[in-house]
Protein backbone atom coordinates (compact mmCIF):
# COMPACT_ATOMS: atom_id res chain seq x y z
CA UNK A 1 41.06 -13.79 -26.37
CA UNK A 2 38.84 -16.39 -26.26
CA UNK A 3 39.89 -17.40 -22.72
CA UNK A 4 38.89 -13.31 -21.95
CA UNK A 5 35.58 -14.06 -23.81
CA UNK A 6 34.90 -17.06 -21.53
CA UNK A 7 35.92 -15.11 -18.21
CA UNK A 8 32.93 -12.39 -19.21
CA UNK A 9 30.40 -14.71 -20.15
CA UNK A 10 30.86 -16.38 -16.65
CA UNK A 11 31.06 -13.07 -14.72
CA UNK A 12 27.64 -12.24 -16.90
CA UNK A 13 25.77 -16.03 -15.95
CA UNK A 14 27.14 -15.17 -12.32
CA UNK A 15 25.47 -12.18 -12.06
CA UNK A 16 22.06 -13.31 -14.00
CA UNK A 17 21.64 -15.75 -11.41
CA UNK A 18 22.45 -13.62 -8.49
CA UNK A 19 19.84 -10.77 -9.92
CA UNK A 20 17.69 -13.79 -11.23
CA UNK A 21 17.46 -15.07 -7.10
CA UNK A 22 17.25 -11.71 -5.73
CA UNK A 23 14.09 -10.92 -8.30
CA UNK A 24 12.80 -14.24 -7.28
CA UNK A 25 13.28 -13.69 -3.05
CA UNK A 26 11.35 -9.79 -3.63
CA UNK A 27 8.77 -11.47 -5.98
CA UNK A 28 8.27 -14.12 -2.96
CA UNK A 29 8.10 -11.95 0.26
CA UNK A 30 5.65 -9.90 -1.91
CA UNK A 31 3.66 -12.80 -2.61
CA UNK A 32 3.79 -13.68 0.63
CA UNK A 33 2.78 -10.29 2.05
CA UNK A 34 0.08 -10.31 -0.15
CA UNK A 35 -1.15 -13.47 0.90
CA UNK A 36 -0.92 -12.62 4.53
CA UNK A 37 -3.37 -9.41 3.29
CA UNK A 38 -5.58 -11.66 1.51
CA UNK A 39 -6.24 -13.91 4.59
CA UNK A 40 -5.99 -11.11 6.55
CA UNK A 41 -3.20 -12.25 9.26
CA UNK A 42 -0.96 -9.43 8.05
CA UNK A 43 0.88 -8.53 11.29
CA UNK A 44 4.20 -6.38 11.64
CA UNK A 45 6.19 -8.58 13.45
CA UNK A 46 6.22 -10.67 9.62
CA UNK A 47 8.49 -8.58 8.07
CA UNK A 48 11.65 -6.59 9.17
CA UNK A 49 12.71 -3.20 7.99
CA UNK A 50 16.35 -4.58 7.69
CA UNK A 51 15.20 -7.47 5.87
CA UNK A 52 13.46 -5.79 2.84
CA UNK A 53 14.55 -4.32 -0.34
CA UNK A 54 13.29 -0.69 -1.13
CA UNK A 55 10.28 -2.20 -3.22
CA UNK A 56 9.37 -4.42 -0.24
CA UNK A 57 9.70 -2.11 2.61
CA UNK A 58 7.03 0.00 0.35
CA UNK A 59 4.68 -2.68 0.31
CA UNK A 60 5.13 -3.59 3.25
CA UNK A 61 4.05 -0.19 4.53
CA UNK A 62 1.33 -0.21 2.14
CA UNK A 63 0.21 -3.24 3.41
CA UNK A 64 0.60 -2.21 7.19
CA UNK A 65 -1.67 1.11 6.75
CA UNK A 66 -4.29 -0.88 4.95
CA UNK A 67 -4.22 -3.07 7.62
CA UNK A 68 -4.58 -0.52 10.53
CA UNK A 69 -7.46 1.34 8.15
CA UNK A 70 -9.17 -2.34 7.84
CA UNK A 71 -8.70 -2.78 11.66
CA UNK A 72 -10.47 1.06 12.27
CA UNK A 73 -12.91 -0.07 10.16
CA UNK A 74 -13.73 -3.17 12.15
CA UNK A 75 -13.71 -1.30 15.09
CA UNK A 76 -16.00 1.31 14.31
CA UNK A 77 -18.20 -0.81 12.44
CA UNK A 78 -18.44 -2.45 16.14
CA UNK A 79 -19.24 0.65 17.72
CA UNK A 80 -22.41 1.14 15.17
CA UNK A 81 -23.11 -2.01 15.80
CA UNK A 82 -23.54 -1.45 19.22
CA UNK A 83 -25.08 1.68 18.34
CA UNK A 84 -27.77 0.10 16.19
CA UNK A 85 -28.86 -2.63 18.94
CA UNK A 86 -28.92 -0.24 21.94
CA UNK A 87 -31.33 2.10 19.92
CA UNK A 88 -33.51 -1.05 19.42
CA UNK A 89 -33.39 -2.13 22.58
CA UNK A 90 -34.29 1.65 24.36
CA UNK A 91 -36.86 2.04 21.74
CA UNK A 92 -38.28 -1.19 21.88
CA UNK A 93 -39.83 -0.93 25.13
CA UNK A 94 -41.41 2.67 25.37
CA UNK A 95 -42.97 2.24 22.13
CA UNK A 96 -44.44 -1.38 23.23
CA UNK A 97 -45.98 0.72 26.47
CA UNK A 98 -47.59 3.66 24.88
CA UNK A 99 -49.20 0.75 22.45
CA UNK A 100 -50.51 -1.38 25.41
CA UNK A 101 -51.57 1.82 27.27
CA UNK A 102 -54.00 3.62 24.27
CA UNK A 103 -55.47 -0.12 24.22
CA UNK A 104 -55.92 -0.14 27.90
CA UNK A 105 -57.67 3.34 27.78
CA UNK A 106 -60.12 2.54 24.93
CA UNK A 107 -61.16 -0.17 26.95
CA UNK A 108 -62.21 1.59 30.02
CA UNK A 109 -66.13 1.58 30.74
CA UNK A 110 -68.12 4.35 29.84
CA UNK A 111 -65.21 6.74 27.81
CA UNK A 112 -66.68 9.40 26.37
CA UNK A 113 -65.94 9.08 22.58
CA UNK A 114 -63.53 12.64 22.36
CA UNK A 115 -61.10 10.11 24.80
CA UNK A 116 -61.77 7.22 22.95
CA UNK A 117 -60.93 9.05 19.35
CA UNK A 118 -57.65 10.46 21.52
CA UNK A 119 -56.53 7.42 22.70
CA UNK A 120 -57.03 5.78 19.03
CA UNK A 121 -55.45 8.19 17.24
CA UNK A 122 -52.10 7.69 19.90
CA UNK A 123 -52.15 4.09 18.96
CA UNK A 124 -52.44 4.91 15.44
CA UNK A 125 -49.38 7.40 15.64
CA UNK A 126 -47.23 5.21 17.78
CA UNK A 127 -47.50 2.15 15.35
CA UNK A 128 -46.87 4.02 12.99
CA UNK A 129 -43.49 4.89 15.15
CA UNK A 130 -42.99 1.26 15.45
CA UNK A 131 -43.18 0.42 12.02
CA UNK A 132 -40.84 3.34 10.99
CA UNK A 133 -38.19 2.46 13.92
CA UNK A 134 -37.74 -1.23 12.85
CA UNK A 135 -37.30 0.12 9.31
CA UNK A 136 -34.43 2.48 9.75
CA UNK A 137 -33.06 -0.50 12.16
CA UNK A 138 -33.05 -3.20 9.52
CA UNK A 139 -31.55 -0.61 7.24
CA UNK A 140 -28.60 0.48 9.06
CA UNK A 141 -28.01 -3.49 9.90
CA UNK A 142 -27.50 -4.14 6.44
CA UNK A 143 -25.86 -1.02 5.04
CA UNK A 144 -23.37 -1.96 7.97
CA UNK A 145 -22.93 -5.29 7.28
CA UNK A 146 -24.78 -6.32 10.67
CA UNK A 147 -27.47 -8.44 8.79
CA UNK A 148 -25.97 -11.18 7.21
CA UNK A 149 -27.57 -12.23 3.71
CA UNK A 150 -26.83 -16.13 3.22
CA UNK A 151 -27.97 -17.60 -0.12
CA UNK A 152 -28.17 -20.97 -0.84
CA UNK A 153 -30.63 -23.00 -3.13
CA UNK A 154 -34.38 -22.50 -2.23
CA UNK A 155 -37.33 -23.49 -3.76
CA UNK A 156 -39.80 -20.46 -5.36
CA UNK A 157 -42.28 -22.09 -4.60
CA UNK A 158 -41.79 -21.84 -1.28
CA UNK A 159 -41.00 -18.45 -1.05
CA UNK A 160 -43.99 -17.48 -2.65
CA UNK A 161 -46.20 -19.69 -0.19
CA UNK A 162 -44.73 -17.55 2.70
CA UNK A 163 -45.84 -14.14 1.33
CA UNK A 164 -49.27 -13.79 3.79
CA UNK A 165 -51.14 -10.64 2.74
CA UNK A 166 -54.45 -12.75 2.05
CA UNK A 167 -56.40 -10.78 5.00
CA UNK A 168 -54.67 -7.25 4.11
CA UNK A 169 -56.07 -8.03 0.37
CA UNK A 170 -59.25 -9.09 1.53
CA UNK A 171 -59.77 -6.50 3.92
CA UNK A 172 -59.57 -3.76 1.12
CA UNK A 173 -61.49 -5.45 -1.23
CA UNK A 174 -58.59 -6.66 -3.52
CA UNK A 175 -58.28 -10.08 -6.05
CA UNK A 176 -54.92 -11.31 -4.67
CA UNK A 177 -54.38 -13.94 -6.96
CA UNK A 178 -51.17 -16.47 -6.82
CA UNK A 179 -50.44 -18.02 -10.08
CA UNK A 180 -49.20 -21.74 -10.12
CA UNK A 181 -45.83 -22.46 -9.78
CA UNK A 182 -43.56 -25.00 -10.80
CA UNK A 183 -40.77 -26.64 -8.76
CA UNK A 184 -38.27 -23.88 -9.68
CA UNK A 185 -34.65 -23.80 -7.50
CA UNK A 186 -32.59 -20.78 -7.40
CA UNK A 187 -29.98 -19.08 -4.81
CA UNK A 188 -31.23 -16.98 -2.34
CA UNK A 189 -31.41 -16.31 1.53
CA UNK A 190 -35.08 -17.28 2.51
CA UNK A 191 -35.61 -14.95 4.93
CA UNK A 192 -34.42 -12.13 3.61
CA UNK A 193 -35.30 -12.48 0.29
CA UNK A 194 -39.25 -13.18 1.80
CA UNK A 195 -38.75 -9.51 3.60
CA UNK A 196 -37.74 -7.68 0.16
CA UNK A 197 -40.89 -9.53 -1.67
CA UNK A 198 -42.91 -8.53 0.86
CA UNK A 199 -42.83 -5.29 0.72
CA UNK A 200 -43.05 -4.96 -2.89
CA UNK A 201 -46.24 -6.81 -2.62
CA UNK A 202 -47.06 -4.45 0.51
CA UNK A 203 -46.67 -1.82 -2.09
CA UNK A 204 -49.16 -2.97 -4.40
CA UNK A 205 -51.56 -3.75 -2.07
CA UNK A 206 -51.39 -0.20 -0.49
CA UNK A 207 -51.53 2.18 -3.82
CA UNK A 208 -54.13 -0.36 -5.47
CA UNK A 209 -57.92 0.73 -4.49
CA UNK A 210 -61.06 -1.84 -3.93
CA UNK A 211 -62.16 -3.98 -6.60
CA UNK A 212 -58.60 -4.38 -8.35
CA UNK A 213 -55.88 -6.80 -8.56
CA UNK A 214 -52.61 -8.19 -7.22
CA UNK A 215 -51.41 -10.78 -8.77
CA UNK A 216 -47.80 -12.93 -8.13
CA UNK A 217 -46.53 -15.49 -10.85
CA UNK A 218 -43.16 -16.45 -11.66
CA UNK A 219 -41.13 -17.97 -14.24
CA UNK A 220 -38.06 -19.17 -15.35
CA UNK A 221 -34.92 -18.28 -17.65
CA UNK A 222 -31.69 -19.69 -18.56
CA UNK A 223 -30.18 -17.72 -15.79
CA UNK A 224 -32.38 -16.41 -13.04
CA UNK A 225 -35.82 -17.61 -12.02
CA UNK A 226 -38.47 -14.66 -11.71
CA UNK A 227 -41.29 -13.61 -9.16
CA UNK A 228 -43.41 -11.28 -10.79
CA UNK A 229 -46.11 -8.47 -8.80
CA UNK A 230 -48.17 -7.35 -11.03
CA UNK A 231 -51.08 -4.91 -9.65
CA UNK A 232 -53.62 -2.08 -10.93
CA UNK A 233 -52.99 0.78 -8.83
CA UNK A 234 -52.20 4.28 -9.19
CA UNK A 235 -49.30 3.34 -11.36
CA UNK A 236 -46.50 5.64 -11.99
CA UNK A 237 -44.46 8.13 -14.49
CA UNK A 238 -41.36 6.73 -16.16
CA UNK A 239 -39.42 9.60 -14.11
CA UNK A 240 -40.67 7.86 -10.66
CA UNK A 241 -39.77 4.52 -12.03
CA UNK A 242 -35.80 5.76 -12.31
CA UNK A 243 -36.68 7.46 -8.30
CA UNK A 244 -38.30 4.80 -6.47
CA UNK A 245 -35.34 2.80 -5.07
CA UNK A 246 -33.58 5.60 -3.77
CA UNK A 247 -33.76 5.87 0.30
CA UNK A 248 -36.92 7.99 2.06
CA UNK A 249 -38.21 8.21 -1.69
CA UNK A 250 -41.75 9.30 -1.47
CA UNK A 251 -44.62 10.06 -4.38
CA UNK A 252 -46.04 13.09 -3.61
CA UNK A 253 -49.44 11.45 -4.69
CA UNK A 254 -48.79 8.99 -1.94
CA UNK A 255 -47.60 10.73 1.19
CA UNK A 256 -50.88 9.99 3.41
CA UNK A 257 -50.02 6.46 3.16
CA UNK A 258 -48.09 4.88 6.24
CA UNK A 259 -44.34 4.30 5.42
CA UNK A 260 -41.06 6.32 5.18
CA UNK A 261 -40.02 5.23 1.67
CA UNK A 262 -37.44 2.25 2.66
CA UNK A 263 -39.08 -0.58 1.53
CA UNK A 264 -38.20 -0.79 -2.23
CA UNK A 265 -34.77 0.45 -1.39
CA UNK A 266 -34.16 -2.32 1.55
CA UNK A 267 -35.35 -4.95 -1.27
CA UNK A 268 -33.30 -3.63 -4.01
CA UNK A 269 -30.25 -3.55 -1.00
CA UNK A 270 -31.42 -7.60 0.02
CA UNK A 271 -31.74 -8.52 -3.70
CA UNK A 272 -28.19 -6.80 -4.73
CA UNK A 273 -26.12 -8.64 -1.76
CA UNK A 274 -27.51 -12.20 -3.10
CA UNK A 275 -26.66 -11.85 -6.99
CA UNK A 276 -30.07 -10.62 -8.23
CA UNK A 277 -31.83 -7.59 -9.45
CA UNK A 278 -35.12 -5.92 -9.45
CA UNK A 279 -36.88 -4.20 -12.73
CA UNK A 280 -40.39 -2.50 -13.11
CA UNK A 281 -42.78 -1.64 -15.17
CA UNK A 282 -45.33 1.02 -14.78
CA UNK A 283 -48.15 3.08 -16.15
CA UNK A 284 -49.61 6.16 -14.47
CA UNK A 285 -53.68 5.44 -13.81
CA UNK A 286 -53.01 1.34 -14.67
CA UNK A 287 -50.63 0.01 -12.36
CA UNK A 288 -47.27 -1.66 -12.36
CA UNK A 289 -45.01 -4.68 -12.43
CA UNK A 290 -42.14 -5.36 -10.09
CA UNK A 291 -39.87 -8.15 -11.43
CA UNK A 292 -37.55 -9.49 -8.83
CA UNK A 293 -35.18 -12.11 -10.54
CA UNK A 294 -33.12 -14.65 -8.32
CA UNK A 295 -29.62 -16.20 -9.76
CA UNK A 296 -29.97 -20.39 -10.52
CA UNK A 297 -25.89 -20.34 -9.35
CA UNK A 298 -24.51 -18.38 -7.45
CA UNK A 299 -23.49 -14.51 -9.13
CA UNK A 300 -21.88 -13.55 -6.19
CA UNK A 301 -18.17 -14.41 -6.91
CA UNK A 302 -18.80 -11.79 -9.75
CA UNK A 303 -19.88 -9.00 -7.81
């Protein structure tokens, strides 16, 4: 009996370990498919029909139609791409003519001033073109993944110093004050990060009348370091507060001013990408504040 007892105990180790190593090869090849997805060198010629169980020949076609959606995506992302910079570069040109044209005619001798209010108002318009052409460019670069959003640690200080809209302020009538700021650090593409502020404090500039104020501070928190735009313009309702960010999102009360209604929505896009948000603040008739925080670390690992 006992030598029975001893005979099914072996035949049961035998076949633990044989289930226990053919658990353990599936649970490898998976990791290693997985892997090869991760790093994205997933090809077909790594794994054989023949060679896989039913669980693994599963994932592995998983894997492979992931792979040849990923590699459609690429492709057509290329295409828009292409798209995108052969738009810029047919547009580019025409509009830099009809520019340097209207200038050309306004400075001809002796135009009688019907002409000369003509050929200013077609420079007017085709700015205006210009302006509204590089937006929806920059735009569809980013939504696409064209423009590339690289944070690293930058000062605020600096970022603030590059915001030039002394002569627009000036030129309205407008306090543009800059507040002091201390040596804070935080993480944050430059460049990028200069276009979003920008035109928030393009914004403020525009929908605040003669004699009031933009102002840009910033602080810091335990987390995020903060560039503040406060201003005493028109102001707005809570229910355009909630609106504002959303694409080609224009106040009525607004809609003789130049712009399409990008601007807040490319900053909020450039902010998101980096690890940081935007908030504001407004009151109809007494302005508003824009509050564009910047992560101290790096949040993007967490997105």
């Amino acid at each position: 009996m006992k030598y029975i007892i001893g005979i099914i105990i072996l035949i049961l180790l035998a076949v633990i370990v044989v289930l226990y190593t053919r658990t353990s090869h599936i649970l490898s090849q998976l990791d290693k498919m997985l892997d090869n997805a991760i790093d994205n060198s997933f090809t077909e010629k790594n794994f054989t029909e023949e060679k896989l169980s039913k669980i693994e020949s599963k994932m592995y076609r998983f894997l492979s139609s992931g792979n040849t959606s990923l590699k459609q995506i690429h492709s057509e992302k290329d295409r828009i791409k292409t798209l995108i910079a052969d738009i810029s570069h047919q547009t580019k040109t025409p509009i830099s003519n009809i520019l340097l044209y209207s200038q050309l005619l306004k400075e001809i001798p002796n135009l009688d001033d019907n002409a000369r209010r003509i050929a200013s108002q077609i420079e007017e318009q085709t700015e205006k073109l210009s302006f509204l052409t590089t937006s929806l460019i920059k735009t569809s670069r980013l939504e696409n993944g064209i423009i590339n959003v690289v944070p690293k640690e930058n000062s605020i200080r600096k970022l603030i110093d590059n915001i030039d809209y002394c002569d627009a302020a000036d030129a309205k009538g407008i306090h543009y004050i800059i507040a002091f700021v201390p040596e804070y650090i935080a993480v944050f593409d430059l460049k990028w990060t200069l276009e979003a502020v920008s035109n928030i404090v393009d914004n403020a500039i525009k929908y605040t009348a003669s004699g009031g104020t933009v102002t840009i501070s910033a602080r810091e928190y335990e987390m995020f370091a903060c560039v503040t735009i406060t201003d005493t313009g028109i102001g707005m309702t809570e229910e355009e507060t909630s609106r504002i960010f959303a694409r080609f999102y224009r106040s009525p009360e607004v809609s003789d001013e130049r712009g399409v209604g990008i601007g807040l929505y490319l900053a909020r896009e450039i902010l998101t990408r980096q690890g940081g948000y935007i908030k504001v603040s407004s009151q109809k008739g007494k302005g508003s504040t824009f509050s564009v925080f910047l992560p101290k670390k790096s949040n993007l690992s967490k997105l």
